[in-house]
N, C-alpha and C. Protein backbone atom coordinates (compact mmCIF):
# COMPACT_ATOMS: atom_id res chain seq x y z
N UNK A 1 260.43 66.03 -0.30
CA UNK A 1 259.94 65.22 0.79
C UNK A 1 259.15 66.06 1.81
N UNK A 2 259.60 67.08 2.09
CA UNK A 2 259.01 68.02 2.92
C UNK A 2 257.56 68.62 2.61
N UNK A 3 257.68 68.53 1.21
CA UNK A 3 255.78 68.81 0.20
C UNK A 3 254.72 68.05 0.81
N UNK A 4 255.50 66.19 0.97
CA UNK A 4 254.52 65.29 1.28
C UNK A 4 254.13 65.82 3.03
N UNK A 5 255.20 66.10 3.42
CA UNK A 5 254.78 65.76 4.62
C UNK A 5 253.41 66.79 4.96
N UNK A 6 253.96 68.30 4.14
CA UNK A 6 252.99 69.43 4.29
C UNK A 6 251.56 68.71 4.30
N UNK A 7 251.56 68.16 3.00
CA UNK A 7 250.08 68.33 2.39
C UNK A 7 249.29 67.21 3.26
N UNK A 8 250.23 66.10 3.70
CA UNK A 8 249.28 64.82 4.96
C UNK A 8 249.45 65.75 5.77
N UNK A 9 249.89 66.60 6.87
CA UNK A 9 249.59 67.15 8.10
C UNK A 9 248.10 68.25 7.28
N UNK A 10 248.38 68.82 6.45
CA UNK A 10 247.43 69.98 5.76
C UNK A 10 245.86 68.97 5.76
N UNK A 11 246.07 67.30 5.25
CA UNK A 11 244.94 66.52 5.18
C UNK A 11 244.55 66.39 6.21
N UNK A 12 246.12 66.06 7.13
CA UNK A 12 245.16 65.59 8.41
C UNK A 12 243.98 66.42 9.14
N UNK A 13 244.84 68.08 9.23
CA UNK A 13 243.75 69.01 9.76
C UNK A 13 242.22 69.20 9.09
N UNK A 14 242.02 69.01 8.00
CA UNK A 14 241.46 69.29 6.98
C UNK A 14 240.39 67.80 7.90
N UNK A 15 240.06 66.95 7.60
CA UNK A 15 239.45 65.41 8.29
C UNK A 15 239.82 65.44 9.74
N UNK A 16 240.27 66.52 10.54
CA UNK A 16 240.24 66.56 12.21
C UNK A 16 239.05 67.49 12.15
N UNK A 17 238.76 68.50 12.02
CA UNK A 17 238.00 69.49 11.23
C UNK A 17 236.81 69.13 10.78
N UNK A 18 236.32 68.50 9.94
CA UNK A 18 235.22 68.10 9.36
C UNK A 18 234.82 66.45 10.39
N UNK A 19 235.33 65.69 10.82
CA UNK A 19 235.14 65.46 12.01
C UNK A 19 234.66 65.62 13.41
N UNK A 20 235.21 66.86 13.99
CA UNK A 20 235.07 67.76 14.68
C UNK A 20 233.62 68.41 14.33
N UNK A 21 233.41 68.56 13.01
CA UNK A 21 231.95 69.12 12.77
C UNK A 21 230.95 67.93 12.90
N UNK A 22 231.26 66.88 12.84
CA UNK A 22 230.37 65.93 12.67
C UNK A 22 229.91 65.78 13.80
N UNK A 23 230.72 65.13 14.63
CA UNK A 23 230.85 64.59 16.05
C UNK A 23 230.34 65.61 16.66
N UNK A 24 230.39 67.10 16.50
CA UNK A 24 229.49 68.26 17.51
C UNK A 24 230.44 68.35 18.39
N UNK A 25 232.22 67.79 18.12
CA UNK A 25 233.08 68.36 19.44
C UNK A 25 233.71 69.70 19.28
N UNK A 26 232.92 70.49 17.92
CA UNK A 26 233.82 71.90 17.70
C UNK A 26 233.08 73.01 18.67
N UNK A 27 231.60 72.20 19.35
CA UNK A 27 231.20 73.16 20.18
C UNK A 27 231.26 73.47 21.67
N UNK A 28 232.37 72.46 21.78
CA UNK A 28 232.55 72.46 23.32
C UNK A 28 234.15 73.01 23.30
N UNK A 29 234.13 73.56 22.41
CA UNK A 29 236.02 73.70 22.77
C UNK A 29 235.98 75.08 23.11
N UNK A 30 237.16 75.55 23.57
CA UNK A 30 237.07 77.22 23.71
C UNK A 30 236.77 78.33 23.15
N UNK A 31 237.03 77.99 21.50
CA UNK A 31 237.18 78.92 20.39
C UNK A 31 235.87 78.85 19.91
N UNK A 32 235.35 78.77 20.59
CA UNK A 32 233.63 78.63 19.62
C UNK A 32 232.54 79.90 19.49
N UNK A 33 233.06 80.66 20.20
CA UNK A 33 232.89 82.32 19.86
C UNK A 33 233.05 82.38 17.94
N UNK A 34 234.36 81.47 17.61
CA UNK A 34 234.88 81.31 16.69
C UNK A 34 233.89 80.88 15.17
N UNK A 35 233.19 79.64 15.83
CA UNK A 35 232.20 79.17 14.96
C UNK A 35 231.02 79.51 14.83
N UNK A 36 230.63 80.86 15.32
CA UNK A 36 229.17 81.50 15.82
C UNK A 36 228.65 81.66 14.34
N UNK A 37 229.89 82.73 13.08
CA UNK A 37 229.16 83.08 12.02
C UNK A 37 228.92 81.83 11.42
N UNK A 38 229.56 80.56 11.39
CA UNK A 38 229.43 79.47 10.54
C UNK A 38 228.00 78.62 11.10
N UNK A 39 227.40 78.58 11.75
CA UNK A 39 226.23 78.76 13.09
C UNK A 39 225.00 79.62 12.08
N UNK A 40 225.35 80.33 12.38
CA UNK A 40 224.70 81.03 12.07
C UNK A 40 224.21 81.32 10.48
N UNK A 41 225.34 81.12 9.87
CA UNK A 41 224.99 80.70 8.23
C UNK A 41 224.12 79.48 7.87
N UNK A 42 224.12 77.84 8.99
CA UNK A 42 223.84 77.13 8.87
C UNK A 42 222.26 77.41 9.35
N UNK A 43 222.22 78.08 10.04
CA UNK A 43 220.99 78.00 10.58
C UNK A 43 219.64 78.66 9.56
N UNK A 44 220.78 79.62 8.76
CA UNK A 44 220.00 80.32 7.65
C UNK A 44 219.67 80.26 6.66
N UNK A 45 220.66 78.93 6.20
CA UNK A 45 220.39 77.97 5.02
C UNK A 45 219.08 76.92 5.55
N UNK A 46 218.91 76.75 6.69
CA UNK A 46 218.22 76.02 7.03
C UNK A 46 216.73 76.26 7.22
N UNK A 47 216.46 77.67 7.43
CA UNK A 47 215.67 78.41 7.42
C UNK A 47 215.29 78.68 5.91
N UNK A 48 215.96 78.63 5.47
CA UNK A 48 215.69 78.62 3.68
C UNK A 48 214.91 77.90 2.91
N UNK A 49 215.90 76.73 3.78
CA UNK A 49 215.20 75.25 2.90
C UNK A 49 214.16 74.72 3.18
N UNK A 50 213.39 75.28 4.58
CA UNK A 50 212.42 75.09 5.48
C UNK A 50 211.16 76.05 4.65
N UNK A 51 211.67 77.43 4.39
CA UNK A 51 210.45 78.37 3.46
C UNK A 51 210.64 77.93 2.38
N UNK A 52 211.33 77.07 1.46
CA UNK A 52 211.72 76.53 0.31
C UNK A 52 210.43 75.25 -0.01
N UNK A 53 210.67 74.86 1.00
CA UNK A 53 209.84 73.35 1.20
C UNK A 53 208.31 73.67 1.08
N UNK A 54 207.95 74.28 2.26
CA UNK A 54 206.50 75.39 2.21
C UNK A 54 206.50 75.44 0.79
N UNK A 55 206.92 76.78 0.65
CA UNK A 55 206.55 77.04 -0.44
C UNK A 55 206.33 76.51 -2.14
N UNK A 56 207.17 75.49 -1.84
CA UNK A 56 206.76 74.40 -3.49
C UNK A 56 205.77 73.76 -2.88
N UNK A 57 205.31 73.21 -1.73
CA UNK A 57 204.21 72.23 -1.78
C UNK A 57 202.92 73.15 -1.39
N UNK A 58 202.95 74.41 -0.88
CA UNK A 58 201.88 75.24 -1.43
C UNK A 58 201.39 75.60 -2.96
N UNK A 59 202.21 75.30 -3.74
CA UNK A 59 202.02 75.69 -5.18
C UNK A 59 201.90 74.30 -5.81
N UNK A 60 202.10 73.51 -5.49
CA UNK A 60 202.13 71.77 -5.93
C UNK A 60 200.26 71.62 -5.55
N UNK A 61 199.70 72.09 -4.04
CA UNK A 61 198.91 72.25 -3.51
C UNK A 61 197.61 72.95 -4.67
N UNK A 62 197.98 74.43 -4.77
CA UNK A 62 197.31 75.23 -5.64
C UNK A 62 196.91 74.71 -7.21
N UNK A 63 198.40 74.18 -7.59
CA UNK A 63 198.11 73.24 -9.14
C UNK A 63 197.36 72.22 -9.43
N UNK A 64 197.20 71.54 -8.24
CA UNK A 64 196.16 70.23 -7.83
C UNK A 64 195.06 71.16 -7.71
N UNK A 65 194.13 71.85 -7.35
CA UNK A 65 193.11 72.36 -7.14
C UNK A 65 192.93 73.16 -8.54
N UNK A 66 193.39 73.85 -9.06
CA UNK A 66 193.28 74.05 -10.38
C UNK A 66 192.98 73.37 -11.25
N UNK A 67 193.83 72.08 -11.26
CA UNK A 67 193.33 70.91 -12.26
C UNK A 67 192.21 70.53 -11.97
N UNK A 68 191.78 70.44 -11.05
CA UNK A 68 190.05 69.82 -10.51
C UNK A 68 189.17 70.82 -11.00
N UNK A 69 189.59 72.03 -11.36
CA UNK A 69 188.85 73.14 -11.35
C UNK A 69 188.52 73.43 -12.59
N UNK A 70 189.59 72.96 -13.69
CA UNK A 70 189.55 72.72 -14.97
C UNK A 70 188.69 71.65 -15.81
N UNK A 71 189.23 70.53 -14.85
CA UNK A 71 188.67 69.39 -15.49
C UNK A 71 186.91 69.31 -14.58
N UNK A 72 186.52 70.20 -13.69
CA UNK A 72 185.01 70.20 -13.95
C UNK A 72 184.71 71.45 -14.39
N UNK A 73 185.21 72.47 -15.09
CA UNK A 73 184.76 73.50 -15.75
C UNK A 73 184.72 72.67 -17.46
N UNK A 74 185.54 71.71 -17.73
CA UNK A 74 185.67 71.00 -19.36
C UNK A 74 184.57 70.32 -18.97
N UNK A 75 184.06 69.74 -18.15
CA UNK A 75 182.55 68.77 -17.87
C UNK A 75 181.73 69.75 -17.95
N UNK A 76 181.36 70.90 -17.47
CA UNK A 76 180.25 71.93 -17.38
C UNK A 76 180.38 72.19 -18.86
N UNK A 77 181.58 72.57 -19.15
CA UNK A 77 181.06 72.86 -20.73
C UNK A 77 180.93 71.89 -21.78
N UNK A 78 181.39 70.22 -21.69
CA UNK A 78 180.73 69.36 -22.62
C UNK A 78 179.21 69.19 -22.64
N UNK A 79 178.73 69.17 -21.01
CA UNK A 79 177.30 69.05 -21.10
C UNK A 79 176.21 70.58 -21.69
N UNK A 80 177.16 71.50 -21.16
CA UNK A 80 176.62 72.81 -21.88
C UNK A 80 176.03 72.64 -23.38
N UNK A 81 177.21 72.19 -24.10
CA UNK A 81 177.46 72.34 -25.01
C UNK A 81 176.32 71.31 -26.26
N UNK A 82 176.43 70.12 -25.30
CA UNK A 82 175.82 68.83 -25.92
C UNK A 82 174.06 69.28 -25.83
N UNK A 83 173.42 70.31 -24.62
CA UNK A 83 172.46 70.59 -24.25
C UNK A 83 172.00 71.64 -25.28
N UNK A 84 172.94 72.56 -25.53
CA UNK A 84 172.59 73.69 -26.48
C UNK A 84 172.57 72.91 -28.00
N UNK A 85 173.21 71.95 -28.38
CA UNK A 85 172.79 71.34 -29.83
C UNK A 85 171.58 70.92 -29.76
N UNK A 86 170.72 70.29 -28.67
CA UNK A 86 169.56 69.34 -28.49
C UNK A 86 168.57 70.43 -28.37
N UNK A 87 168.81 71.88 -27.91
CA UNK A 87 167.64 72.67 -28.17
C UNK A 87 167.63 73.37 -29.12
N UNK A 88 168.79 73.54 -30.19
CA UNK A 88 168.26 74.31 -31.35
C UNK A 88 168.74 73.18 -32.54
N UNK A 89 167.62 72.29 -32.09
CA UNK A 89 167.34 71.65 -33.16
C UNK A 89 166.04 71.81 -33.87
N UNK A 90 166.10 71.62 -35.36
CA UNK A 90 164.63 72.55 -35.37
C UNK A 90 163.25 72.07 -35.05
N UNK A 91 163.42 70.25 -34.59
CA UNK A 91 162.11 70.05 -34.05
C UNK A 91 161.73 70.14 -32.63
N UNK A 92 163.20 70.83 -31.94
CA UNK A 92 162.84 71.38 -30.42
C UNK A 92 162.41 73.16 -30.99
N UNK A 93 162.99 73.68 -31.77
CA UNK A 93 162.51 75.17 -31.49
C UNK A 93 160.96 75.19 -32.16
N UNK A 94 160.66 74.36 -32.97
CA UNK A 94 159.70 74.33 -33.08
C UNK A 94 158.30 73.86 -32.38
N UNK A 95 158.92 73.05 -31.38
CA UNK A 95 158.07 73.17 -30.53
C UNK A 95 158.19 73.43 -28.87
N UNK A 96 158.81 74.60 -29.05
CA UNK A 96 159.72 75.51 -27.90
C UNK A 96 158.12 76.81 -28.35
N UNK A 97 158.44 76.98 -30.07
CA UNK A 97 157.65 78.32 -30.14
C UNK A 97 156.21 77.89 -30.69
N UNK A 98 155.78 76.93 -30.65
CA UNK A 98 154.49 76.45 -30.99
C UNK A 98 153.18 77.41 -29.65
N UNK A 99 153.82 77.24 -28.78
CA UNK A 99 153.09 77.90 -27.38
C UNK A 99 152.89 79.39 -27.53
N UNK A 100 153.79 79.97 -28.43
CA UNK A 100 154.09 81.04 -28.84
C UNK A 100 153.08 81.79 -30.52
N UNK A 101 152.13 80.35 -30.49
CA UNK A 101 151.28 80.45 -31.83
C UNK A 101 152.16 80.72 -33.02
N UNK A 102 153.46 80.65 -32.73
CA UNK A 102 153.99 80.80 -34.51
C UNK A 102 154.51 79.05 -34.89
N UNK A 103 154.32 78.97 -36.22
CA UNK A 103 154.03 77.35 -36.50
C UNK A 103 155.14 77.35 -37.52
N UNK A 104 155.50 76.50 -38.32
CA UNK A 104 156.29 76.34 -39.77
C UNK A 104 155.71 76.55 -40.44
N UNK A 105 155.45 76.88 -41.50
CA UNK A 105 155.23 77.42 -42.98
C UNK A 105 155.35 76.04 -43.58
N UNK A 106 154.24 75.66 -44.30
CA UNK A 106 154.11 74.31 -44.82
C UNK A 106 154.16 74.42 -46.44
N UNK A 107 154.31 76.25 -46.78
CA UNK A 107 154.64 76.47 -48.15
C UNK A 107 155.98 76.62 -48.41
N UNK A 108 156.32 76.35 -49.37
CA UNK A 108 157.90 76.38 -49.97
C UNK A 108 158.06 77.70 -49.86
N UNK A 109 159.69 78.19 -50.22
CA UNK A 109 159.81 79.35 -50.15
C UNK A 109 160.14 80.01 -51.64
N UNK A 110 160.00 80.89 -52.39
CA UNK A 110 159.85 81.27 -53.65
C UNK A 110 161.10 81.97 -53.69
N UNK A 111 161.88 81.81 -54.44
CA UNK A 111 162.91 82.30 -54.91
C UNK A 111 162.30 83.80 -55.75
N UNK A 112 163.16 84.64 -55.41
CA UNK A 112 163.11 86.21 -56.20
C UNK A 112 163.71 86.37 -56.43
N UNK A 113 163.47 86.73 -58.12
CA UNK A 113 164.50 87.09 -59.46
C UNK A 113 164.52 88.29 -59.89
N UNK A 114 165.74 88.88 -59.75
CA UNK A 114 165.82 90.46 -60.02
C UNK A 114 166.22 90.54 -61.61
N UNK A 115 165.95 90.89 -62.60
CA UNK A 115 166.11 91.09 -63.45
C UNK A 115 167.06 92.85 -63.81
N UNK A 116 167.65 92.54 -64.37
CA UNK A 116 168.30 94.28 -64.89
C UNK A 116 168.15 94.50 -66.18
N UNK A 117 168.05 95.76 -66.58
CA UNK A 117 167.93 95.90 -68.18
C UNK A 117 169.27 96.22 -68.65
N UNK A 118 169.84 96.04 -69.56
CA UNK A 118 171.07 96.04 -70.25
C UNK A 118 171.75 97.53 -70.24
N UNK A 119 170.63 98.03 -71.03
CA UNK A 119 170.70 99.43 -71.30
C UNK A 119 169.90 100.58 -69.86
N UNK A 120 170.85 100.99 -68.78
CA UNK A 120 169.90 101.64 -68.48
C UNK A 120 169.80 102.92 -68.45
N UNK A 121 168.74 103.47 -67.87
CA UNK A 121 168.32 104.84 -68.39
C UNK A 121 168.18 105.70 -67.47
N UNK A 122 168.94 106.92 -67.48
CA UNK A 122 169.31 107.83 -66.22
C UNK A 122 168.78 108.84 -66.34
């Protein structure tokens, strides 16, 4: 019987206490020299979560600007890309180098046949 009584007085302090923190009456009492390091821990977690915060939405920040940076560097290079097929095509280089007096060759091109002799002679 004496267990129960421990552990409700042990509860009660335990919810006078966390109470006491709520309400802000643990800082008017005498002992509050007492609660300085717990103060002070809070304040440093808080300070944490404050450079915590910063710092993901600076990088949330940076990833957004990257993606813009990507997706018009993939545009610079589709049109790059689509531009460089349209000039070496051969009726643009051909008349890219026409100005240049060299023309197409309107003769076929002759195949050359190397022949070897079977037997050869050293």
């Amino acid at each position: 019987m004496s267990q129960e009584t421990e552990n409700t007085t042990e509860g009660r302090g335990v919810a006078k206490r966390i109470l006491g923190v709520l309400d802000g009456s643990f800082l008017t009492r005498d002992n509050m020299l007492n609660n300085i390091p717990f103060l002070l821990f809070l304040f440093g977690i808080g300070i944490f979560y404050i450079g915590n915060s910063h710092y993901g939405e600076g990088r949330v920040i940076a990833m957004e600007r990257l993606n813009r940076e990507i997706k018009d560097l993939r545009s610079e290079f589709i049109s790059t890309r689509s531009e460089l097929m349209f000039v070496s095509k051969q009726s643009e280089v051909a008349k890219s180098v026409a100005s240049m007096g060299i023309y197409e060759s309107v003769v076929p091109p002759k195949k050359i046949v190397i022949t070897t002799d079977e037997n050869p002679e050293n």
